[in-house]
C-alpha atoms as a PDB file:
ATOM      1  CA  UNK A   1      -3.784   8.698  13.285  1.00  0.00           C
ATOM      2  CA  UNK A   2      -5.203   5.637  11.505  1.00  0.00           C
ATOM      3  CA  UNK A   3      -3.772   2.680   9.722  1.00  0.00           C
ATOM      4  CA  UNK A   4      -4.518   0.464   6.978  1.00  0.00           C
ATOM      5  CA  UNK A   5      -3.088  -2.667   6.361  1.00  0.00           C
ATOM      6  CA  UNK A   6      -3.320  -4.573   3.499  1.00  0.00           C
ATOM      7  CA  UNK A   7      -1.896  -8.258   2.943  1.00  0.00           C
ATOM      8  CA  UNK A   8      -1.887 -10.458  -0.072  1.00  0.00           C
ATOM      9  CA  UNK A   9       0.156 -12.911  -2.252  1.00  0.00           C
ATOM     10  CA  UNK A  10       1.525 -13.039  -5.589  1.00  0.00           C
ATOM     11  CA  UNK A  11       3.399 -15.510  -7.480  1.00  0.00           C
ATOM     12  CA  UNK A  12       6.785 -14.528  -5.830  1.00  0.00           C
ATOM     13  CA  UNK A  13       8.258 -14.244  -9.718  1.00  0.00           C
ATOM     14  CA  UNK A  14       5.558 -11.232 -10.438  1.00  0.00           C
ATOM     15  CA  UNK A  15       6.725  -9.391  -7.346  1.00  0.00           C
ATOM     16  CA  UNK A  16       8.981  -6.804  -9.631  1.00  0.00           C
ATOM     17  CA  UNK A  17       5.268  -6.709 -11.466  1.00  0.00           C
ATOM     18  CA  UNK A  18       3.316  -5.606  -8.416  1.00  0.00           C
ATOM     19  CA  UNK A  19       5.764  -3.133  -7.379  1.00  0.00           C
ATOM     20  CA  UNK A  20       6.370  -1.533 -10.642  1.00  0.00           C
ATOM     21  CA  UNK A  21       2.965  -0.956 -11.272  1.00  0.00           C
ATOM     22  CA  UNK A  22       2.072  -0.162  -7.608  1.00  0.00           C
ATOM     23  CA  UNK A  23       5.183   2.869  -7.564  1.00  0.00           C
ATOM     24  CA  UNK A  24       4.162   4.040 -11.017  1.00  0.00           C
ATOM     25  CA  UNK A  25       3.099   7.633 -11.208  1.00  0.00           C
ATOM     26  CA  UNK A  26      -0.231   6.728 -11.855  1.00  0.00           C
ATOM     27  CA  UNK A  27      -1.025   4.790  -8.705  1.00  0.00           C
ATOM     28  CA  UNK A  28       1.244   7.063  -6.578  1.00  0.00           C
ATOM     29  CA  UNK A  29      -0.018  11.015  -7.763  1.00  0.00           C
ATOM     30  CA  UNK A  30      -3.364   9.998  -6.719  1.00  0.00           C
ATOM     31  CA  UNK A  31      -3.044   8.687  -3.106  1.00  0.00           C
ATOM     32  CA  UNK A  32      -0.317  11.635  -2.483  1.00  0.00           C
ATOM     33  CA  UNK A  33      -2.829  13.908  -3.252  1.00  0.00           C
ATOM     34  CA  UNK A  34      -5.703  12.488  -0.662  1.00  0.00           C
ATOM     35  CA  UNK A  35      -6.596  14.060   2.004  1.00  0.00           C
ATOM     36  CA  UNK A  36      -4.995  12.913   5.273  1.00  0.00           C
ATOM     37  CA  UNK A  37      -1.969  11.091   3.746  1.00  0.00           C
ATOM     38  CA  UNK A  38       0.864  10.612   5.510  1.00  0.00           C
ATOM     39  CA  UNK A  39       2.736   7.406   4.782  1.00  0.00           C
ATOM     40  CA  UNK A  40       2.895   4.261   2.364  1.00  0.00           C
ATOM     41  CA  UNK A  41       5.137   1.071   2.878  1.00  0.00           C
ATOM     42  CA  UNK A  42       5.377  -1.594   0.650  1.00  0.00           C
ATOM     43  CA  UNK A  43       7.203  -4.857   1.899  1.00  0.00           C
ATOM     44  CA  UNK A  44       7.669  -8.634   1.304  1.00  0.00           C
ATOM     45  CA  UNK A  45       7.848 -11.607   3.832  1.00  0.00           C
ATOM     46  CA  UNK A  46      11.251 -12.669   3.556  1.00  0.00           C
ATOM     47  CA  UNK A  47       9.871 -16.091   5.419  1.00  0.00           C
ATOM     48  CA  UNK A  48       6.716 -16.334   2.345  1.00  0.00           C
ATOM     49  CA  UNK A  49       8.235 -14.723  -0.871  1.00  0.00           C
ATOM     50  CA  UNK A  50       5.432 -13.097  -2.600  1.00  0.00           C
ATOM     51  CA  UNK A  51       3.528 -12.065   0.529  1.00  0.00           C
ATOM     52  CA  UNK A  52       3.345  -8.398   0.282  1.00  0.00           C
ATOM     53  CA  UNK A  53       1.892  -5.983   2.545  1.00  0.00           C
ATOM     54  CA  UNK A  54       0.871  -2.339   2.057  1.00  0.00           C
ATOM     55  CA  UNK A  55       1.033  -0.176   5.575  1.00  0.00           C
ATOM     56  CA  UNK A  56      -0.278   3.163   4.818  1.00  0.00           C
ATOM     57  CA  UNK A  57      -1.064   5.853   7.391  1.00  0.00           C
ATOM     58  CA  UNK A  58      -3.450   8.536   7.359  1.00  0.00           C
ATOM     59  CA  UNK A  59      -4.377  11.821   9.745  1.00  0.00           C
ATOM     60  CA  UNK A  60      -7.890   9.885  10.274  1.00  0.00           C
ATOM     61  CA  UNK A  61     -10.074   6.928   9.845  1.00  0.00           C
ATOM     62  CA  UNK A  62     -12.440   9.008   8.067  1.00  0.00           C
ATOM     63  CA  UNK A  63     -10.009  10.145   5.794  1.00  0.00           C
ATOM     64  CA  UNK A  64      -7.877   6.649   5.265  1.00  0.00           C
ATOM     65  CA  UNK A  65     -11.418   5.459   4.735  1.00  0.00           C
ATOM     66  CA  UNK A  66     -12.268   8.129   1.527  1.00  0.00           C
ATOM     67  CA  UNK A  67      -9.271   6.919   0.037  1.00  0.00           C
ATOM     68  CA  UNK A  68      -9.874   3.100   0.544  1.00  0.00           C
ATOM     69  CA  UNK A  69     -12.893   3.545  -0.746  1.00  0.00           C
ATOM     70  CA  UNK A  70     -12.615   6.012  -3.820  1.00  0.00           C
ATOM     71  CA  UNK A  71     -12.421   4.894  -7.741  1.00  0.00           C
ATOM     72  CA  UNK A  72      -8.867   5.393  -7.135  1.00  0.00           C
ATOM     73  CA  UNK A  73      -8.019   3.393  -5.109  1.00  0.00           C
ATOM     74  CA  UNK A  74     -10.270   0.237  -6.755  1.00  0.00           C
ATOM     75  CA  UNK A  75      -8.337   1.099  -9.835  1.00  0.00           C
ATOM     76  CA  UNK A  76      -4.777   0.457  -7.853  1.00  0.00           C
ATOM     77  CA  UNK A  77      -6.217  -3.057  -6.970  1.00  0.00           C
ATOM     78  CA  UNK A  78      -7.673  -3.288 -10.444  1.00  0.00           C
ATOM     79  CA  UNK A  79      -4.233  -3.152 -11.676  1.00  0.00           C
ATOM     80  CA  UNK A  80      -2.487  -5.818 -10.188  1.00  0.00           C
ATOM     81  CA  UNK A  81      -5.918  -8.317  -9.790  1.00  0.00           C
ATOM     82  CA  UNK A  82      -4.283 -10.596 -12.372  1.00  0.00           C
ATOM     83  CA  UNK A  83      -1.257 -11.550  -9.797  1.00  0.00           C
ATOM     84  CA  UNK A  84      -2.891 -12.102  -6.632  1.00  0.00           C
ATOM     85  CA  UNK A  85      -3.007 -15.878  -5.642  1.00  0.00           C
ATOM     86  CA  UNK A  86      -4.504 -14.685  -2.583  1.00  0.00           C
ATOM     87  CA  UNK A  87      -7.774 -12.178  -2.121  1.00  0.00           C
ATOM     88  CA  UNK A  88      -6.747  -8.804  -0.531  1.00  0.00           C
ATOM     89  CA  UNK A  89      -7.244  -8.672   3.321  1.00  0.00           C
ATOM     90  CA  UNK A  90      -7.348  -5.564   5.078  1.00  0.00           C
ATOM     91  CA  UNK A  91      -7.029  -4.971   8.927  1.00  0.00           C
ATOM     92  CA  UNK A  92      -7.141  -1.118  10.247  1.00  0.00           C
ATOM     93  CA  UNK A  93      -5.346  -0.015  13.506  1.00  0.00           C
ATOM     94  CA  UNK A  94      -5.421   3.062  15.793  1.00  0.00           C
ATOM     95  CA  UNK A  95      -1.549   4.396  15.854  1.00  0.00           C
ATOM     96  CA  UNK A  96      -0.653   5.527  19.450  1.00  0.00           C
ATOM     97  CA  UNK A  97       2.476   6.745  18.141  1.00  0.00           C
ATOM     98  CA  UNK A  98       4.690   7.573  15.578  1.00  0.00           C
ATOM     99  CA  UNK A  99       8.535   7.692  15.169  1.00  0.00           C
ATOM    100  CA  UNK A 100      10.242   8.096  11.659  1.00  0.00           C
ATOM    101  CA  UNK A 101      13.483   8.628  10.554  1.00  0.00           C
ATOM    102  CA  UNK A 102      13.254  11.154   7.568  1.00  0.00           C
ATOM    103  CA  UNK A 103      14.741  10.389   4.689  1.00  0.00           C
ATOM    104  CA  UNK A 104      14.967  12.155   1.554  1.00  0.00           C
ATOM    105  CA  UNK A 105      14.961   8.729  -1.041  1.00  0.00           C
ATOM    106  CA  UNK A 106      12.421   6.999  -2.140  1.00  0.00           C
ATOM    107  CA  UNK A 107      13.292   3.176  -2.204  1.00  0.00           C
ATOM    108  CA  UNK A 108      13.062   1.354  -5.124  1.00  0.00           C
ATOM    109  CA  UNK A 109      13.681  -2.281  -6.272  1.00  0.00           C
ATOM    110  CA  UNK A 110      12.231  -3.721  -9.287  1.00  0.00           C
END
């Protein structure tokens, strides 16, 4: 398993922004769909309001790495480019392991 994580910051008062449009259907359906998905977190620094991160995990590098680099994806980003104060970083990770609780809701604060 692979991991990609992706840090920025927004103007902590555009934070219900970002997340709306980042859960939307629009910007979900697409990375649900790749190949290789497994997992998406979205969270906020409660030290740094308005630094965000994005964890998502994927069967592969190879396949984390499609998505990352597809028209999809640069669309996502696209879509919130007018509320980062910060440029996207991205750092990727080999996962040794993986323990989950399952759930069957889908957080959501806006």
């Amino acid at each position: 398993m692979w991991l990609n994580c992706s840090r920025t910051q927004v103007d902590p008062a555009s934070v219900g922004q970002v997340v709306k449009i980042l859960s939307g259907e629009a910007n979900l359906a697409p990375i649900l769909a790749a190949r290789g998905f497994c997992s998406l977190l979205l969270v906020e620094s409660t030290e740094a309001p308005g630094e965000l991160v994005s964890i998502t995990v994927w069967e592969s590098a190879e396949e984390g790495q499609a998505y990352l680099a597809s028209p999809e994806c640069r669309q996502v980003i696209e879509g919130i480019q007018e509320y980062l104060v910060r440029p996207l970083e991205r750092n990727y990770y080999a996962v040794h392991f993986d323990v989950m609780k399952q759930t069957t809701n889908r957080t959501e604060k806006f």
